[in-house]
PDB file of N, CA and C in Angstrom:
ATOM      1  N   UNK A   1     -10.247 -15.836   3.711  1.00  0.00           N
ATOM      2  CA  UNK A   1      -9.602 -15.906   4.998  1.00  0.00           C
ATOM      3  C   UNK A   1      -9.796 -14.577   5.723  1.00  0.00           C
ATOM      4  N   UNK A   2      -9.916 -14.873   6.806  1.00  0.00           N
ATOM      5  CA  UNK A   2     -10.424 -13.720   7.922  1.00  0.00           C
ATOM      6  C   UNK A   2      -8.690 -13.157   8.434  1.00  0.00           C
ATOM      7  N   UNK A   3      -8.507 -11.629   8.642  1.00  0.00           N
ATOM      8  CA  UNK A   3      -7.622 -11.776   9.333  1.00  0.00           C
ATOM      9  C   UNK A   3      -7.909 -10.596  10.082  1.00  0.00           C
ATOM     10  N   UNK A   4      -7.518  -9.809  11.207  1.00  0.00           N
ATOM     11  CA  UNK A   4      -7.434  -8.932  11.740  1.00  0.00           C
ATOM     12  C   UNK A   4      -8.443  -8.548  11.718  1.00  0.00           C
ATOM     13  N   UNK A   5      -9.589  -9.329  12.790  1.00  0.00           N
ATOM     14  CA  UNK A   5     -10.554  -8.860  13.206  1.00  0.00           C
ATOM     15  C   UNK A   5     -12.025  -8.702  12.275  1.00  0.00           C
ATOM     16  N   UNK A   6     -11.659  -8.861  11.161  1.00  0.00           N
ATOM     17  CA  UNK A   6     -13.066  -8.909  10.201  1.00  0.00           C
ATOM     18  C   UNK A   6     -12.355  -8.216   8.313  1.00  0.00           C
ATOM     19  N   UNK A   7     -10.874  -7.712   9.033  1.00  0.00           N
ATOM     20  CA  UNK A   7     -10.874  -7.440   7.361  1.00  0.00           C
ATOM     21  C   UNK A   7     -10.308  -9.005   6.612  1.00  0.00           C
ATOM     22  N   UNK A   8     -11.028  -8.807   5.483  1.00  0.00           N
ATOM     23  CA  UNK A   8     -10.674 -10.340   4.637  1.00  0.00           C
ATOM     24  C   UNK A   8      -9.740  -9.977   3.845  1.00  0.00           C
ATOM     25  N   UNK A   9      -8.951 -11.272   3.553  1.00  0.00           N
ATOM     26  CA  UNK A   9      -8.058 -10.693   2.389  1.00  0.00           C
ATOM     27  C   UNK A   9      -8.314 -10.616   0.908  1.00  0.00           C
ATOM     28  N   UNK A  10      -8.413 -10.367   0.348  1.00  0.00           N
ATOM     29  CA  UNK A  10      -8.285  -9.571  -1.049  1.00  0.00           C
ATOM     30  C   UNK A  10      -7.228 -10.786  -2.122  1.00  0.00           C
ATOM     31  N   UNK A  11      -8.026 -11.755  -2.956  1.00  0.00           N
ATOM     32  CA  UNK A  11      -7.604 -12.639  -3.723  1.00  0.00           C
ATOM     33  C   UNK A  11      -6.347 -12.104  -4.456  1.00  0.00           C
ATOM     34  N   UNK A  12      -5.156 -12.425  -4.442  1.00  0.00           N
ATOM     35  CA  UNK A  12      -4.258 -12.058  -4.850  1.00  0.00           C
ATOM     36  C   UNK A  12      -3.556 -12.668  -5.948  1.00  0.00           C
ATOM     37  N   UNK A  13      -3.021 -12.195  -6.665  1.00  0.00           N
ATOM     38  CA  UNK A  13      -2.112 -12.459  -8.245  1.00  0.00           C
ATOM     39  C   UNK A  13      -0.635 -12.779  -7.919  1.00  0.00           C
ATOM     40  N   UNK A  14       0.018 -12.227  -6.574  1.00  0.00           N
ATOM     41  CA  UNK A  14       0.656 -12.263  -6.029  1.00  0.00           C
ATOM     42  C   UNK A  14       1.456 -13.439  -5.681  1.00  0.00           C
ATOM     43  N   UNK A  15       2.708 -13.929  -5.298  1.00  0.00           N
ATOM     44  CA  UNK A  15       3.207 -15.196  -4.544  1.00  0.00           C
ATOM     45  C   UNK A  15       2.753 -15.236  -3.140  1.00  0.00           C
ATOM     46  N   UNK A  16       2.000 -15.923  -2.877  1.00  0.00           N
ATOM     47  CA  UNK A  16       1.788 -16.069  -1.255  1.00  0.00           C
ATOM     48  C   UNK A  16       3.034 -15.372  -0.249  1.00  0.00           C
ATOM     49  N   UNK A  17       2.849 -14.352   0.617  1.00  0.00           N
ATOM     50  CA  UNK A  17       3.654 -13.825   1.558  1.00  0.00           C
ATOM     51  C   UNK A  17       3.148 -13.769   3.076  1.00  0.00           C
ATOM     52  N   UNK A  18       4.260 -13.446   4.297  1.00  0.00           N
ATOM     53  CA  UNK A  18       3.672 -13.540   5.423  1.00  0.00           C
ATOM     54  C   UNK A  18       3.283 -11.805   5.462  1.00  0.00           C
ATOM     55  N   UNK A  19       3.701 -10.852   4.911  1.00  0.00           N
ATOM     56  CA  UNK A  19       3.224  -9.467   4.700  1.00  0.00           C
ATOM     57  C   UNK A  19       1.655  -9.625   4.503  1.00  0.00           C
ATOM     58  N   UNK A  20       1.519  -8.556   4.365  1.00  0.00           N
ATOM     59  CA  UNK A  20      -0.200  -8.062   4.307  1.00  0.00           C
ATOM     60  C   UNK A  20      -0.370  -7.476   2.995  1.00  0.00           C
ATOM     61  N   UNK A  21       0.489  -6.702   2.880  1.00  0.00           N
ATOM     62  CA  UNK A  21       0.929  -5.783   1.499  1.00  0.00           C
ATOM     63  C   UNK A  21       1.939  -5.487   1.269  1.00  0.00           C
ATOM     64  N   UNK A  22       2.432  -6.095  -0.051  1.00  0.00           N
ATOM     65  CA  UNK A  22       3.674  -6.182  -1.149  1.00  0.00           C
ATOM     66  C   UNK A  22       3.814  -6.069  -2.144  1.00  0.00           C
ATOM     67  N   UNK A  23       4.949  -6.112  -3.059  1.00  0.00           N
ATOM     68  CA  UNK A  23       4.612  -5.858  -4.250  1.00  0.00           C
ATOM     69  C   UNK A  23       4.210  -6.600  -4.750  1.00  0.00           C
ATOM     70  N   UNK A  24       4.209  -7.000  -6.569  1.00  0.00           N
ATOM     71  CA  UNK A  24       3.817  -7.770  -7.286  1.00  0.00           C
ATOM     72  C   UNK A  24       4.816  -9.035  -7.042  1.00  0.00           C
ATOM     73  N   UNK A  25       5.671  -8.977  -6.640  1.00  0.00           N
ATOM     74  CA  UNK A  25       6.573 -10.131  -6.431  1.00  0.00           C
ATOM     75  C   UNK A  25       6.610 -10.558  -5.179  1.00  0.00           C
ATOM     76  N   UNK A  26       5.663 -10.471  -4.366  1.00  0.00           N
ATOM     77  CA  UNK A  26       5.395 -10.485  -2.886  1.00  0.00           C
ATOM     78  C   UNK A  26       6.358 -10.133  -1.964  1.00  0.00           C
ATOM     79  N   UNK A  27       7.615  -9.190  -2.606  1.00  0.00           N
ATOM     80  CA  UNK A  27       8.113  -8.443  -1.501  1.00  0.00           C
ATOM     81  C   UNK A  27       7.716  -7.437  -0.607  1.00  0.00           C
ATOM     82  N   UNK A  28       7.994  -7.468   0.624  1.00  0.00           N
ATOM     83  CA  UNK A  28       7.465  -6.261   1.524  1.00  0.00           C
ATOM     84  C   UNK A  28       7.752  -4.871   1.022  1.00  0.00           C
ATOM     85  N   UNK A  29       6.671  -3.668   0.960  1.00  0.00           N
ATOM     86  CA  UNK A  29       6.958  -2.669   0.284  1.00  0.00           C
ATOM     87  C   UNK A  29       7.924  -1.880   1.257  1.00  0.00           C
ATOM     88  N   UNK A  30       9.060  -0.867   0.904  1.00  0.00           N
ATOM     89  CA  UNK A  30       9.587  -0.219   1.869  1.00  0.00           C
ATOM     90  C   UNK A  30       9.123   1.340   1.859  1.00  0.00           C
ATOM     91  N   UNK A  31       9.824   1.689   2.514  1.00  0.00           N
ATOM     92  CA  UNK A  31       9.229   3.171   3.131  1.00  0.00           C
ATOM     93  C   UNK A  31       9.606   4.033   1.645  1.00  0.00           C
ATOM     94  N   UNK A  32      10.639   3.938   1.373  1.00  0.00           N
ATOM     95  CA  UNK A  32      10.653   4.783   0.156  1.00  0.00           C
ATOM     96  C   UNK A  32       9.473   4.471  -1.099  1.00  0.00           C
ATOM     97  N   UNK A  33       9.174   3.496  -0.901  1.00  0.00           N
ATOM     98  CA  UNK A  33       8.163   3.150  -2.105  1.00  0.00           C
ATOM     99  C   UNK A  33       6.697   3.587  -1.883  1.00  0.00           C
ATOM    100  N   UNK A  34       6.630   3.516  -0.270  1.00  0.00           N
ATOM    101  CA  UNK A  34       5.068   4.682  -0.680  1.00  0.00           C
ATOM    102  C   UNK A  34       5.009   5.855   0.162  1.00  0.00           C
ATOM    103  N   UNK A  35       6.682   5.993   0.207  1.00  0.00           N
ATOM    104  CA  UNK A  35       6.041   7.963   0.175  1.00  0.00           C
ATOM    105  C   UNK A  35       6.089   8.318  -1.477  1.00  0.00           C
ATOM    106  N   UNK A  36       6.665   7.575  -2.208  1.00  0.00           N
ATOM    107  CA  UNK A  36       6.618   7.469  -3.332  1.00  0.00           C
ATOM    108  C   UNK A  36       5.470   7.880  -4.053  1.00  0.00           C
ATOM    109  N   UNK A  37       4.252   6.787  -3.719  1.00  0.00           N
ATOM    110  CA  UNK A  37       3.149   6.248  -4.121  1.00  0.00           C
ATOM    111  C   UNK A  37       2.419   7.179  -3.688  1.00  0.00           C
ATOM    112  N   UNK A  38       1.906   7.582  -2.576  1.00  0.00           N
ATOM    113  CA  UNK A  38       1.254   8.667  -1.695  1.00  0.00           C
ATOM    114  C   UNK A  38       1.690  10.411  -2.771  1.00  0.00           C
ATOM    115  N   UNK A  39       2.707  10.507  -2.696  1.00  0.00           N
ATOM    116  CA  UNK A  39       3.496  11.370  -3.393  1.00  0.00           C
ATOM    117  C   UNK A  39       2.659  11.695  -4.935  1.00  0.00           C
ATOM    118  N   UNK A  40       2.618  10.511  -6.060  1.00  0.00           N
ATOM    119  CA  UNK A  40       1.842  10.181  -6.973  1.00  0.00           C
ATOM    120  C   UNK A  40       0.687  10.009  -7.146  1.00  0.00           C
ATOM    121  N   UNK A  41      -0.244   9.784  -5.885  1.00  0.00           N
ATOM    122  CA  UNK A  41      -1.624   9.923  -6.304  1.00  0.00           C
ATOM    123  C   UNK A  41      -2.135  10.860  -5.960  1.00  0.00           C
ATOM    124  N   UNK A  42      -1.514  11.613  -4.841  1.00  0.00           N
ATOM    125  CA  UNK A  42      -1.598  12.905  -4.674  1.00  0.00           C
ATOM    126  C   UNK A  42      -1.881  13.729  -5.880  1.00  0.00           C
ATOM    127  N   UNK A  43      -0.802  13.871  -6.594  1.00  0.00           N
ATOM    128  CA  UNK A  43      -0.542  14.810  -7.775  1.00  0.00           C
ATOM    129  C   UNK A  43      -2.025  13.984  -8.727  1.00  0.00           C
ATOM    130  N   UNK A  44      -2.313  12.682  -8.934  1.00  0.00           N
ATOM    131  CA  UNK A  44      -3.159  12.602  -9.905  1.00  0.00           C
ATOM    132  C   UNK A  44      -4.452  12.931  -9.494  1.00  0.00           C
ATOM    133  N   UNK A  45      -4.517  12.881  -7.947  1.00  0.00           N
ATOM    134  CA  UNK A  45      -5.804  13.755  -7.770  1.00  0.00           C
ATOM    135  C   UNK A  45      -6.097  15.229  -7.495  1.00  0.00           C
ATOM    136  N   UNK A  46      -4.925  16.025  -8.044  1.00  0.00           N
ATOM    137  CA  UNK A  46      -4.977  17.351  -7.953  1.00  0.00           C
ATOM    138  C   UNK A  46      -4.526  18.084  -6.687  1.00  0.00           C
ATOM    139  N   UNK A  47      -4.521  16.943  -5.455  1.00  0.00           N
ATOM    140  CA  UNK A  47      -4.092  17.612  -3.997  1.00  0.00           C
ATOM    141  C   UNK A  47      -2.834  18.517  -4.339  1.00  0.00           C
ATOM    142  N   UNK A  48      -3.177  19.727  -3.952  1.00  0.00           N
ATOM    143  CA  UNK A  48      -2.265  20.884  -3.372  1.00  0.00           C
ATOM    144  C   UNK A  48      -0.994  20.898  -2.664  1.00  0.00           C
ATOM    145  N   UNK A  49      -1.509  20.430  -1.356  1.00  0.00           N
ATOM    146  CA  UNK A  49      -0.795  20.058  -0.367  1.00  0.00           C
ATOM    147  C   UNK A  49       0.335  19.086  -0.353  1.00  0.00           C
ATOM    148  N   UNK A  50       1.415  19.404   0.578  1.00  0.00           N
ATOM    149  CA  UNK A  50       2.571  18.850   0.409  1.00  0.00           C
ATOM    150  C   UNK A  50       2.073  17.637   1.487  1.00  0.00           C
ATOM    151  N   UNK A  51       1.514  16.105   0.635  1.00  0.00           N
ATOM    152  CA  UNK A  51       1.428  14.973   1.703  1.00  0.00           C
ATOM    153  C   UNK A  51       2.263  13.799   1.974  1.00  0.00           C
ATOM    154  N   UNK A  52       2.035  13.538   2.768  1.00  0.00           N
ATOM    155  CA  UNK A  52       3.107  12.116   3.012  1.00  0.00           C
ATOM    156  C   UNK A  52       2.597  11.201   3.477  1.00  0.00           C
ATOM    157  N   UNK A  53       2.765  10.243   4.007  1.00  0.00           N
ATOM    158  CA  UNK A  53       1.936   8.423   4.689  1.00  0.00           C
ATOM    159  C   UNK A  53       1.565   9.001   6.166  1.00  0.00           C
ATOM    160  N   UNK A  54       2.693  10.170   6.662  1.00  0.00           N
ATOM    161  CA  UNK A  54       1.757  10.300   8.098  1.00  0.00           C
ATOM    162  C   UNK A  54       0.572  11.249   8.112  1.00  0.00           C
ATOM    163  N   UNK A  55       0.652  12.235   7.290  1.00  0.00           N
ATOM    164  CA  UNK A  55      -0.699  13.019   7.261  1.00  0.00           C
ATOM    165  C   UNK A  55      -2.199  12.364   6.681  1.00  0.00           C
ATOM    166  N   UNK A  56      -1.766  10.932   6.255  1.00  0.00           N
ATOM    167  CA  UNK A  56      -3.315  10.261   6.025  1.00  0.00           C
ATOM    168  C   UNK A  56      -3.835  10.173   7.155  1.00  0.00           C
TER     169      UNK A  56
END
């Protein structure tokens, strides 16, 4: 399925949701969960810098 212009979606394991991206239980993710996430891959890729979801 086509959505937004040419990106496709990505076969999911997921419960069908009207979100785009959720968790494993197809809830909508909230804000605390990926400054969270951002926060964590940061650190596993060695970034320095103090980042957050708006400095991507």
């Amino acid at each position: 399925m086509r959505i937004f212009g040419g990106i496709e979606r990505v076969e999911r394991k997921q419960p069908e949701s009207e979100y785009l991206f959720t968790t494993l239980k197809g809830k909508p993710l909230n804000s605390r969960y990926i400054q969270e996430m951002v926060k964590r891959k940061a650190k596993q890729t060695e970034v320095t810098k103090n980042v957050h979801p708006h400095t991507l």
